[in-house]
PDB file of N, CA and C in Angstrom:
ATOM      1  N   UNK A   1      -2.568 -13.202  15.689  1.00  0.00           N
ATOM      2  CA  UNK A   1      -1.371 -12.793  16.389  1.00  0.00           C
ATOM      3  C   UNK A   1      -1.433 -11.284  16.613  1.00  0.00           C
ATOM      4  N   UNK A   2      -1.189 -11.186  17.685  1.00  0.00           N
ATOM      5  CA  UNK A   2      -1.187  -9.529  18.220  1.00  0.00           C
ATOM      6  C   UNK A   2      -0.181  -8.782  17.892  1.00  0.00           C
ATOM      7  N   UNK A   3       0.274  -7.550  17.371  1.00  0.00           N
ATOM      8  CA  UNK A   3       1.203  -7.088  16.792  1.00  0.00           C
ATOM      9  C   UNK A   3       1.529  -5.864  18.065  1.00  0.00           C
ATOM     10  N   UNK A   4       2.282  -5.628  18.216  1.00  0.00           N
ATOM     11  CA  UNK A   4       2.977  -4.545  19.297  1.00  0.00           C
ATOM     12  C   UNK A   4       3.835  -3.801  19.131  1.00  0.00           C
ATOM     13  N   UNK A   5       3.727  -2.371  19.038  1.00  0.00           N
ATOM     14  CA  UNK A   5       5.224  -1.871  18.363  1.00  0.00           C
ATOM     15  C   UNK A   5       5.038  -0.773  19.795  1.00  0.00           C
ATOM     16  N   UNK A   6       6.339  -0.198  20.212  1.00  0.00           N
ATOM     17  CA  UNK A   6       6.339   0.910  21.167  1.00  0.00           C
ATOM     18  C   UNK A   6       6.874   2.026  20.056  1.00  0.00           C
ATOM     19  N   UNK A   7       6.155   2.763  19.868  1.00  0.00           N
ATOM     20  CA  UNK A   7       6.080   3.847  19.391  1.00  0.00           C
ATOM     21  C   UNK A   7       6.169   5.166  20.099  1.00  0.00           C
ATOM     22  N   UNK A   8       7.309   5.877  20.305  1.00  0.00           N
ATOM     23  CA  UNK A   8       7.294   7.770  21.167  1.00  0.00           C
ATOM     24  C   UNK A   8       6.600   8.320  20.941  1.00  0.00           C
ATOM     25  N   UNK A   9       6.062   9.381  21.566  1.00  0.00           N
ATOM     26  CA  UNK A   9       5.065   9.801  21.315  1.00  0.00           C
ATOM     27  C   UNK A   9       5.512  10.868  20.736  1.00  0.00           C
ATOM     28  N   UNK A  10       4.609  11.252  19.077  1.00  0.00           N
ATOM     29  CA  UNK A  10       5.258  12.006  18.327  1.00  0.00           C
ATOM     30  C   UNK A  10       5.243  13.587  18.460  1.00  0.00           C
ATOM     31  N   UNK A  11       6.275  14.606  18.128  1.00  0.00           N
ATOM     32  CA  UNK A  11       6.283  15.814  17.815  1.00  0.00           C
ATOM     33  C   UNK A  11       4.845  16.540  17.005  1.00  0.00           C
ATOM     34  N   UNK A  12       3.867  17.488  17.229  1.00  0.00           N
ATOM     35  CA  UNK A  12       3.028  17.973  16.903  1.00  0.00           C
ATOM     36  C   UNK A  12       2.824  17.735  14.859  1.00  0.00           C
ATOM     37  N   UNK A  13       4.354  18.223  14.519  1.00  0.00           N
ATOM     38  CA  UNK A  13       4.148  17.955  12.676  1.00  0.00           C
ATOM     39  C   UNK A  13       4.220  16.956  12.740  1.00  0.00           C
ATOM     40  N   UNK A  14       5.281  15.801  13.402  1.00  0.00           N
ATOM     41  CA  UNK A  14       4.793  14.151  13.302  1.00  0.00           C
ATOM     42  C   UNK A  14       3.319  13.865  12.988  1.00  0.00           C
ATOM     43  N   UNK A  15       2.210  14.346  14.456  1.00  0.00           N
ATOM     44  CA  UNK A  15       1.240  14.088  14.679  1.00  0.00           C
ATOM     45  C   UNK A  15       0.235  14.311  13.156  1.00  0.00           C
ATOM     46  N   UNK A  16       0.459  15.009  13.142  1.00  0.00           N
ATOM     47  CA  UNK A  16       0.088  16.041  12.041  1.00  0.00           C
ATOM     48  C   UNK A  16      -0.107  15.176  10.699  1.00  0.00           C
ATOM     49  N   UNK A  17       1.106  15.073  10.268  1.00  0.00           N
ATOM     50  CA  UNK A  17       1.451  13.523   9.277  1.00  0.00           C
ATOM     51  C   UNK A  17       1.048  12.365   9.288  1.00  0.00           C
ATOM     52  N   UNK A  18       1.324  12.354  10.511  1.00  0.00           N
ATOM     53  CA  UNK A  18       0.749  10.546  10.642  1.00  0.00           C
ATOM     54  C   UNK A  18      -1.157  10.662  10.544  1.00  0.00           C
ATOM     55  N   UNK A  19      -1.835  11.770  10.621  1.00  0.00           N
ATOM     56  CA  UNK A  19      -2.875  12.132  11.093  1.00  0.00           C
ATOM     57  C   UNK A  19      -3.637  12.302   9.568  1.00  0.00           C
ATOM     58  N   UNK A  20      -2.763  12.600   8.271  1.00  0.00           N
ATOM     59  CA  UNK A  20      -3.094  13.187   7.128  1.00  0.00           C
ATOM     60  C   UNK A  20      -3.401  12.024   6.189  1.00  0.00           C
ATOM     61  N   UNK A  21      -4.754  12.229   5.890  1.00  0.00           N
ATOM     62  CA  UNK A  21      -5.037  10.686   4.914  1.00  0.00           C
ATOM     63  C   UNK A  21      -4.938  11.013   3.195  1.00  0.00           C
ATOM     64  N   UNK A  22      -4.580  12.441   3.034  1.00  0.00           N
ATOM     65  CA  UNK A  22      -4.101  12.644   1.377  1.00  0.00           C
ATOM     66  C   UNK A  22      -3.373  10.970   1.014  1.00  0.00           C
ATOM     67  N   UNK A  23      -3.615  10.884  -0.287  1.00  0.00           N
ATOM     68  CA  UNK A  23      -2.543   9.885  -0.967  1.00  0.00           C
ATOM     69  C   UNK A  23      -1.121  10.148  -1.281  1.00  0.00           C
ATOM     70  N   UNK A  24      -0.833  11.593  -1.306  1.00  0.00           N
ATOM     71  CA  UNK A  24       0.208  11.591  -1.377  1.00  0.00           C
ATOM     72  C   UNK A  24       0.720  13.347  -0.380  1.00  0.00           C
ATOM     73  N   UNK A  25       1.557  12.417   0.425  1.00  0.00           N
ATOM     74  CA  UNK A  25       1.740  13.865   1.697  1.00  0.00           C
ATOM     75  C   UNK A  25       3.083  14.149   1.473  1.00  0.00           C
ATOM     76  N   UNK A  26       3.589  15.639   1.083  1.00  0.00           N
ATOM     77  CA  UNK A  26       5.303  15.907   1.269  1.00  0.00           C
ATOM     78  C   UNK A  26       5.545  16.226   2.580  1.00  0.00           C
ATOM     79  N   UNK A  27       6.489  16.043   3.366  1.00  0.00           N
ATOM     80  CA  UNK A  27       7.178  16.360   4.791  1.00  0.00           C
ATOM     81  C   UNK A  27       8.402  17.205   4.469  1.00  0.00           C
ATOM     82  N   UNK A  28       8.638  18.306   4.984  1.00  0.00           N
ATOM     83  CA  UNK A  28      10.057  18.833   4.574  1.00  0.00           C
ATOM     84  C   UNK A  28      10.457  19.365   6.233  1.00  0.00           C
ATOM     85  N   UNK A  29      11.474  19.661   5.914  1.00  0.00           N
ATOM     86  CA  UNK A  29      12.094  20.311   7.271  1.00  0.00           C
ATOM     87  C   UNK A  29      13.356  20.512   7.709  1.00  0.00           C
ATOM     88  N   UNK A  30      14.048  20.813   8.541  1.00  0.00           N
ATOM     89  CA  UNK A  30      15.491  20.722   9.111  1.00  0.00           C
ATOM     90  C   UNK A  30      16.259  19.774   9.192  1.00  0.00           C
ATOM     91  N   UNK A  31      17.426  19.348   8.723  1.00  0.00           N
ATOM     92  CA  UNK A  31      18.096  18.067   9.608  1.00  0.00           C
ATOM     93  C   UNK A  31      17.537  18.314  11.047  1.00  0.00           C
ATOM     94  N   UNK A  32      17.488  16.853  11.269  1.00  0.00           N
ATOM     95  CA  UNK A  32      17.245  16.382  12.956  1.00  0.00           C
ATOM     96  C   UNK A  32      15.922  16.715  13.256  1.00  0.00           C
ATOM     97  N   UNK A  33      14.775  16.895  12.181  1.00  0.00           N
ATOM     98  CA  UNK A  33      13.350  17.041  12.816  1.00  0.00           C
ATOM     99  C   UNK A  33      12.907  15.587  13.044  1.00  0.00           C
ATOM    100  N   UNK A  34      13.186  15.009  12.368  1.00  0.00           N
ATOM    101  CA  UNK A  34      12.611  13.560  12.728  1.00  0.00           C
ATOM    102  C   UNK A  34      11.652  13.119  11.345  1.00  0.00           C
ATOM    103  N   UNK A  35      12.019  13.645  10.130  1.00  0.00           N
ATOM    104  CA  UNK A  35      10.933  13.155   9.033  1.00  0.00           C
ATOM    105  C   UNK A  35      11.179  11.968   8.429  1.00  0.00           C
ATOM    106  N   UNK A  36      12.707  11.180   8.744  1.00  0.00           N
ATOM    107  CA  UNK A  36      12.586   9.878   8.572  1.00  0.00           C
ATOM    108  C   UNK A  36      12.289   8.869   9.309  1.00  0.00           C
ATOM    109  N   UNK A  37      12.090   9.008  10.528  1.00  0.00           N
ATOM    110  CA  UNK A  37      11.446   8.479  11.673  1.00  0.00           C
ATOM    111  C   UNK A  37      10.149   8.328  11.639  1.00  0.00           C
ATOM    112  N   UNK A  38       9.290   9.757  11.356  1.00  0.00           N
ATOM    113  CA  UNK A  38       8.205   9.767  10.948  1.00  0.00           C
ATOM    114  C   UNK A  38       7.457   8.938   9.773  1.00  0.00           C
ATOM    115  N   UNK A  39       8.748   9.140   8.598  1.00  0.00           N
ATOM    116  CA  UNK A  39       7.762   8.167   7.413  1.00  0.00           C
ATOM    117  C   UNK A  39       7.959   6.652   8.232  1.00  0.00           C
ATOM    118  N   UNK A  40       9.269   6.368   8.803  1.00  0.00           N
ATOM    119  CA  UNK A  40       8.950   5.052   8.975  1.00  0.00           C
ATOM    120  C   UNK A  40       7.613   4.445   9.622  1.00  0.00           C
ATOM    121  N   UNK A  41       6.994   5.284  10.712  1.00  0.00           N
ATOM    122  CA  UNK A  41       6.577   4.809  11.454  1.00  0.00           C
ATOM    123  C   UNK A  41       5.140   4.867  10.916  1.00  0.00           C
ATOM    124  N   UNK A  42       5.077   5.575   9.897  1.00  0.00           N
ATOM    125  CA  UNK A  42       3.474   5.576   9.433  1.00  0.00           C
ATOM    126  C   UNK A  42       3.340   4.695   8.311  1.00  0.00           C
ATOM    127  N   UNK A  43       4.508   4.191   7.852  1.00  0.00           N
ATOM    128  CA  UNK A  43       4.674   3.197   6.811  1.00  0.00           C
ATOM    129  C   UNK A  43       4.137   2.315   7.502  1.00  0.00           C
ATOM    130  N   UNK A  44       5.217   1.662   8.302  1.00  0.00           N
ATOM    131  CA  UNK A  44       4.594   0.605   9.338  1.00  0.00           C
ATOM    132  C   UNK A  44       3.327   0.328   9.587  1.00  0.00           C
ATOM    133  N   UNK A  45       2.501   1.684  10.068  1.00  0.00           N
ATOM    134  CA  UNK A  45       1.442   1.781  10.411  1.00  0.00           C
ATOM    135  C   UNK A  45       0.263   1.417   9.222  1.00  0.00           C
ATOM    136  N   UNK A  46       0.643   1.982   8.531  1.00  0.00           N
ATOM    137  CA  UNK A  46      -0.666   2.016   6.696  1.00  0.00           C
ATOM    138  C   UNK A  46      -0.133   0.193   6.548  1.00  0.00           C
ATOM    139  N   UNK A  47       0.926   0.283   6.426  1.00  0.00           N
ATOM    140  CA  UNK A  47       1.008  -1.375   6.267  1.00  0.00           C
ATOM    141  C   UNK A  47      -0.423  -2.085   7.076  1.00  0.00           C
ATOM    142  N   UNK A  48       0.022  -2.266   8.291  1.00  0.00           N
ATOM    143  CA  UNK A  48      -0.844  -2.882   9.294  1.00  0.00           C
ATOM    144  C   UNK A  48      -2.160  -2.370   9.129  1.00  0.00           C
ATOM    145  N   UNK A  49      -2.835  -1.397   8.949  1.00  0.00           N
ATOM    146  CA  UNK A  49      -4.094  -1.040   8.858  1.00  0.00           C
ATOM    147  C   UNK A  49      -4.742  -1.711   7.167  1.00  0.00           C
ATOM    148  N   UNK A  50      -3.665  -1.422   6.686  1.00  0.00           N
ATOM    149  CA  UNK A  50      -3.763  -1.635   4.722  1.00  0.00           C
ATOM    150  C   UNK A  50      -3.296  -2.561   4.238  1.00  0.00           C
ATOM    151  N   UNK A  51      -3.600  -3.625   4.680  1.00  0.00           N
ATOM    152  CA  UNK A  51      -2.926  -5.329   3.811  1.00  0.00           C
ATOM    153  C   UNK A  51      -2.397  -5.230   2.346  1.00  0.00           C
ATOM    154  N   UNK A  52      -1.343  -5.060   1.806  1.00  0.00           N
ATOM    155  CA  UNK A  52      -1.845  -5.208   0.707  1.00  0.00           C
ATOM    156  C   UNK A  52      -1.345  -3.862  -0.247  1.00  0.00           C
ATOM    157  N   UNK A  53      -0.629  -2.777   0.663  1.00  0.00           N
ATOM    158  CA  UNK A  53      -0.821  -1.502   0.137  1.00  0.00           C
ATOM    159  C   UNK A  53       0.835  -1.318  -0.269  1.00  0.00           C
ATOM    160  N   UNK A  54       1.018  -0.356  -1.321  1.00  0.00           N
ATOM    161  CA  UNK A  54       2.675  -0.103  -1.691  1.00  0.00           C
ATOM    162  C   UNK A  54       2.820   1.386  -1.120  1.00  0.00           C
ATOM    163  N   UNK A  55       4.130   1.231  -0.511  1.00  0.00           N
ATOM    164  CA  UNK A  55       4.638   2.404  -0.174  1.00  0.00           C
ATOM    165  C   UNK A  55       5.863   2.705  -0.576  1.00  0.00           C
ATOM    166  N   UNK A  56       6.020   3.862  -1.259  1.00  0.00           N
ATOM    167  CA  UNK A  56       7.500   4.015  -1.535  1.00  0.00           C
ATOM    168  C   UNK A  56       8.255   5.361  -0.649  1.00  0.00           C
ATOM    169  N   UNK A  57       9.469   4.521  -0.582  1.00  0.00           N
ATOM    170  CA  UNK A  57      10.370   5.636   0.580  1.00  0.00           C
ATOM    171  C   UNK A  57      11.518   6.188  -0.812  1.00  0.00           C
ATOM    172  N   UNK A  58      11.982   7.196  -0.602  1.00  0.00           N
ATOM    173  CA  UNK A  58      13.045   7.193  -2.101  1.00  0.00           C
ATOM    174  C   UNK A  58      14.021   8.168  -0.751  1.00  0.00           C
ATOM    175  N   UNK A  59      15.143   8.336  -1.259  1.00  0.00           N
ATOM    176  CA  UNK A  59      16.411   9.521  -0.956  1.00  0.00           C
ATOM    177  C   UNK A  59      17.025   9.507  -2.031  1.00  0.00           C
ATOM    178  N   UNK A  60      18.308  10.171  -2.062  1.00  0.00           N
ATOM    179  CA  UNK A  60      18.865  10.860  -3.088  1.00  0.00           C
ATOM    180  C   UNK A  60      19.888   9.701  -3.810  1.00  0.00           C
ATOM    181  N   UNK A  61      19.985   8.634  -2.603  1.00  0.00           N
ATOM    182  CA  UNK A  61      21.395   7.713  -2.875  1.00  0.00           C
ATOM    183  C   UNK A  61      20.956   7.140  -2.363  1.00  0.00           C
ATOM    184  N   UNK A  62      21.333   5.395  -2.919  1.00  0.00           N
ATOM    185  CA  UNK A  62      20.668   4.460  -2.210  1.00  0.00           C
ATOM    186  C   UNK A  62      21.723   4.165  -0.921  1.00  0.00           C
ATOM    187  N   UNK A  63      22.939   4.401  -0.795  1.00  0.00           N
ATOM    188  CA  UNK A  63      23.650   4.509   0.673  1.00  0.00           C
ATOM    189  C   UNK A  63      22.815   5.600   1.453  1.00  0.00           C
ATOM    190  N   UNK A  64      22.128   6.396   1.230  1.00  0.00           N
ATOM    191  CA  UNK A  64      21.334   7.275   2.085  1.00  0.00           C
ATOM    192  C   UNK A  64      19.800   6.618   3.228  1.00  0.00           C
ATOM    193  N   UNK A  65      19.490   5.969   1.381  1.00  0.00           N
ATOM    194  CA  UNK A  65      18.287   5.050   1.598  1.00  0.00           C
ATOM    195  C   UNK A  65      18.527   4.021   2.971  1.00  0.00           C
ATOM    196  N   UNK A  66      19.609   3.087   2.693  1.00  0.00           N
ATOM    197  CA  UNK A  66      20.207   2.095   3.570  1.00  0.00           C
ATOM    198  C   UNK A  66      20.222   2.494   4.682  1.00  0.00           C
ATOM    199  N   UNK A  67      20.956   3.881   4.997  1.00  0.00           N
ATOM    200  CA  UNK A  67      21.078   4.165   6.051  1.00  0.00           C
ATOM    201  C   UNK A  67      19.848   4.979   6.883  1.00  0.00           C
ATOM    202  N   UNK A  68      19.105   5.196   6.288  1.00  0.00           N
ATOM    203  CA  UNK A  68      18.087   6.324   7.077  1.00  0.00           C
ATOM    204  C   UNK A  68      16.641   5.408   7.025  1.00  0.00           C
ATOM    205  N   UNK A  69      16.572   4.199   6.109  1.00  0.00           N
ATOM    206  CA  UNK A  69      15.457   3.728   6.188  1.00  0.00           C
ATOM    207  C   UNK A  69      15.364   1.807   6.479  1.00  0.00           C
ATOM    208  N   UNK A  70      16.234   1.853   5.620  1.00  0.00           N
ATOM    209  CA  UNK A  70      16.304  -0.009   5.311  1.00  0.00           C
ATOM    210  C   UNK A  70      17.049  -0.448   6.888  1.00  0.00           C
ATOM    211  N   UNK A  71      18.099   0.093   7.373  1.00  0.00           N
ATOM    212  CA  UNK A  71      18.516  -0.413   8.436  1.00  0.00           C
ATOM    213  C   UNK A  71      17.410  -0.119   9.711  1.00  0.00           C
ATOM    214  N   UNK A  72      17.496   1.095   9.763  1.00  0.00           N
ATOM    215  CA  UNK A  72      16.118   1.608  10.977  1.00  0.00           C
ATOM    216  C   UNK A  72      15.397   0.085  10.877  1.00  0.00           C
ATOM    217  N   UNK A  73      14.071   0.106  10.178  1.00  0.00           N
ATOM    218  CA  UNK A  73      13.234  -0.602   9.431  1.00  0.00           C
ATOM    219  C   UNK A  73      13.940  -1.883  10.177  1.00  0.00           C
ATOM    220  N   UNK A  74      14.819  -2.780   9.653  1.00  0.00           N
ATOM    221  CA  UNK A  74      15.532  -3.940  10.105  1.00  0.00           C
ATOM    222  C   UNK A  74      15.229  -4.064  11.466  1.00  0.00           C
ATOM    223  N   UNK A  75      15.504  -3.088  12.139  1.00  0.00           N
ATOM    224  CA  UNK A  75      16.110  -2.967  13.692  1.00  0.00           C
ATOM    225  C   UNK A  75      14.959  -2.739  14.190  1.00  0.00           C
ATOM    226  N   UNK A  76      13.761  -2.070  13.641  1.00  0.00           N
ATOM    227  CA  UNK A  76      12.247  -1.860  14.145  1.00  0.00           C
ATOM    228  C   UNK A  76      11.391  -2.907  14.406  1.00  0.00           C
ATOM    229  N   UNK A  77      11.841  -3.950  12.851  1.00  0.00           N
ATOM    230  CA  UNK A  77      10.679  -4.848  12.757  1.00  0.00           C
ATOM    231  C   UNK A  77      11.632  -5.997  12.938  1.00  0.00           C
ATOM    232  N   UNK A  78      12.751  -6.251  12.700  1.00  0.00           N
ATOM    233  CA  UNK A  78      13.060  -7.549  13.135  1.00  0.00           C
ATOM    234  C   UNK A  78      13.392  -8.345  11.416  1.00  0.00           C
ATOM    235  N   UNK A  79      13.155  -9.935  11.728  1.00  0.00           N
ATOM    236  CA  UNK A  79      13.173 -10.490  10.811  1.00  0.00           C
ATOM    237  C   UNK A  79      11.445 -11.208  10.317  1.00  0.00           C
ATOM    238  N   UNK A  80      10.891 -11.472  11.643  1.00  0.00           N
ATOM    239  CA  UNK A  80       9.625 -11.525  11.990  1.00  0.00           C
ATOM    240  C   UNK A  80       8.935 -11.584  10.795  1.00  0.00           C
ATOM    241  N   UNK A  81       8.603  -9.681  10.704  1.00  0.00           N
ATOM    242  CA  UNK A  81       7.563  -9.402   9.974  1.00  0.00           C
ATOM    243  C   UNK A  81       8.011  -8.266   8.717  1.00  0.00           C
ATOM    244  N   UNK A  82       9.559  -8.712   8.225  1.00  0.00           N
ATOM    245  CA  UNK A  82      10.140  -7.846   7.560  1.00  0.00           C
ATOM    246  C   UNK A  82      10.945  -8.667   6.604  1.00  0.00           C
ATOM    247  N   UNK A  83      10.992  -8.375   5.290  1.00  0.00           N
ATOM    248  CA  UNK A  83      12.078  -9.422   4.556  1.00  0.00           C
ATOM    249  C   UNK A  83      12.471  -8.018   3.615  1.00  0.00           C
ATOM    250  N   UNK A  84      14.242  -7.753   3.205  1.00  0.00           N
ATOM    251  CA  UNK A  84      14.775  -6.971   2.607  1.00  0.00           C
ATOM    252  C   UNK A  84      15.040  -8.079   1.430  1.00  0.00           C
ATOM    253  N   UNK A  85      14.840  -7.662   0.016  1.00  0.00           N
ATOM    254  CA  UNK A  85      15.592  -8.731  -1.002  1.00  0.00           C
ATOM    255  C   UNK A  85      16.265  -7.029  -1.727  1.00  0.00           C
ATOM    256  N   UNK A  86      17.820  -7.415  -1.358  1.00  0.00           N
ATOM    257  CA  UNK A  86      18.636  -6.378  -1.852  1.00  0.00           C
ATOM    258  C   UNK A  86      18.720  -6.479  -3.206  1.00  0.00           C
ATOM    259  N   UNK A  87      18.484  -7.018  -4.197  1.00  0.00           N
ATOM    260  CA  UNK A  87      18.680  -7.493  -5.543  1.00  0.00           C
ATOM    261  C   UNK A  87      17.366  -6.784  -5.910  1.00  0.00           C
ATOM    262  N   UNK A  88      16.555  -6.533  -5.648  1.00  0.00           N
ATOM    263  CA  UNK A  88      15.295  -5.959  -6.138  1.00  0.00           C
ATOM    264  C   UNK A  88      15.414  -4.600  -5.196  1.00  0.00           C
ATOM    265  N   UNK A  89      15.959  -4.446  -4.629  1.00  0.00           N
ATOM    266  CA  UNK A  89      15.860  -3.447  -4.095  1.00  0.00           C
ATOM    267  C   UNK A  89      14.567  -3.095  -2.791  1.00  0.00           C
ATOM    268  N   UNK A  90      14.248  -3.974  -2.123  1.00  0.00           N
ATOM    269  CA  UNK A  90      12.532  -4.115  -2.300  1.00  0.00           C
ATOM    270  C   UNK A  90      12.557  -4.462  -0.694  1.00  0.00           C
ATOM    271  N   UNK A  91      11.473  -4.007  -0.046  1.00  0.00           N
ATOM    272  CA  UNK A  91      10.937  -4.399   1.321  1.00  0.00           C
ATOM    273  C   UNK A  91      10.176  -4.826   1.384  1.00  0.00           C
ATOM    274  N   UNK A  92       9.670  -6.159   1.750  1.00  0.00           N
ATOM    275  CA  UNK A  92       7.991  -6.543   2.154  1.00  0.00           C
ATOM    276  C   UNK A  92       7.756  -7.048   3.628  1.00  0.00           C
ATOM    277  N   UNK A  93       6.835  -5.785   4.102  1.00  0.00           N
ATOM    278  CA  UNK A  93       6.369  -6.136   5.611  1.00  0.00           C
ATOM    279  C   UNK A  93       5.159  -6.809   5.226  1.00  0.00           C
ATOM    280  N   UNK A  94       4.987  -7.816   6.113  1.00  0.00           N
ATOM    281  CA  UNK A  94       3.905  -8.821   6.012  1.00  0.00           C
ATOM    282  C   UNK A  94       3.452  -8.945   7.899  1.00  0.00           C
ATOM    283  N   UNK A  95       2.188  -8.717   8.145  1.00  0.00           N
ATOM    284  CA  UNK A  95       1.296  -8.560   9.412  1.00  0.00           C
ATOM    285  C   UNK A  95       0.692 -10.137   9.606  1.00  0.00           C
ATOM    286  N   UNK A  96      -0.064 -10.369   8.531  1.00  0.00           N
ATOM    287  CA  UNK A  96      -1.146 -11.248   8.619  1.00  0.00           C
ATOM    288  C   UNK A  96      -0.570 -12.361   8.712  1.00  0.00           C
TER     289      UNK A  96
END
């Protein structure tokens, strides 16, 4: 099954990030740069390239979390290739 996401084309530090194969990369910046947009979309991405791989997203509050990642996320991937179990707290994107 062919997977398809439309993805914008990202801001130069986006690029930058999404571009960086460290194991562990910090992003900092301004409100409104786009660094939760960004992790989402490279999450997504390491998913699909990386069967198999854990990624953790954290914020300060999990109403923060909800709102800046878990809903996005929902609305990105659908039900498809995305299952939220709120009781664990937990996301599993599944490709294959």
């Amino acid at each position: 099954m062919a997977i398809q996401l439309r993805i914008p084309k990202p801001s130069e530090k986006q690029r930058l990030f999404w571009e960086d194969r460290h194991s562990y990369v910090a992003y900092g910046g301004a409100r409104g740069g786009g660094k939760s947009w960004s992790v989402r979309v490279k999450s997504v991405l390491l998913c699909i390239t990386h069967p198999g791989i854990i990624i953790m997203i954290i914020r300060r509050t999990y109403p923060e979390l909800r709102a800046n990642h878990i809903e996005p996320l929902r609305k990105m991937l659908g039900r498809k290739f995305a299952r939220y179990n709120d009781s664990k707290k937990e996301y599993a994107l599944r490709f294959a």
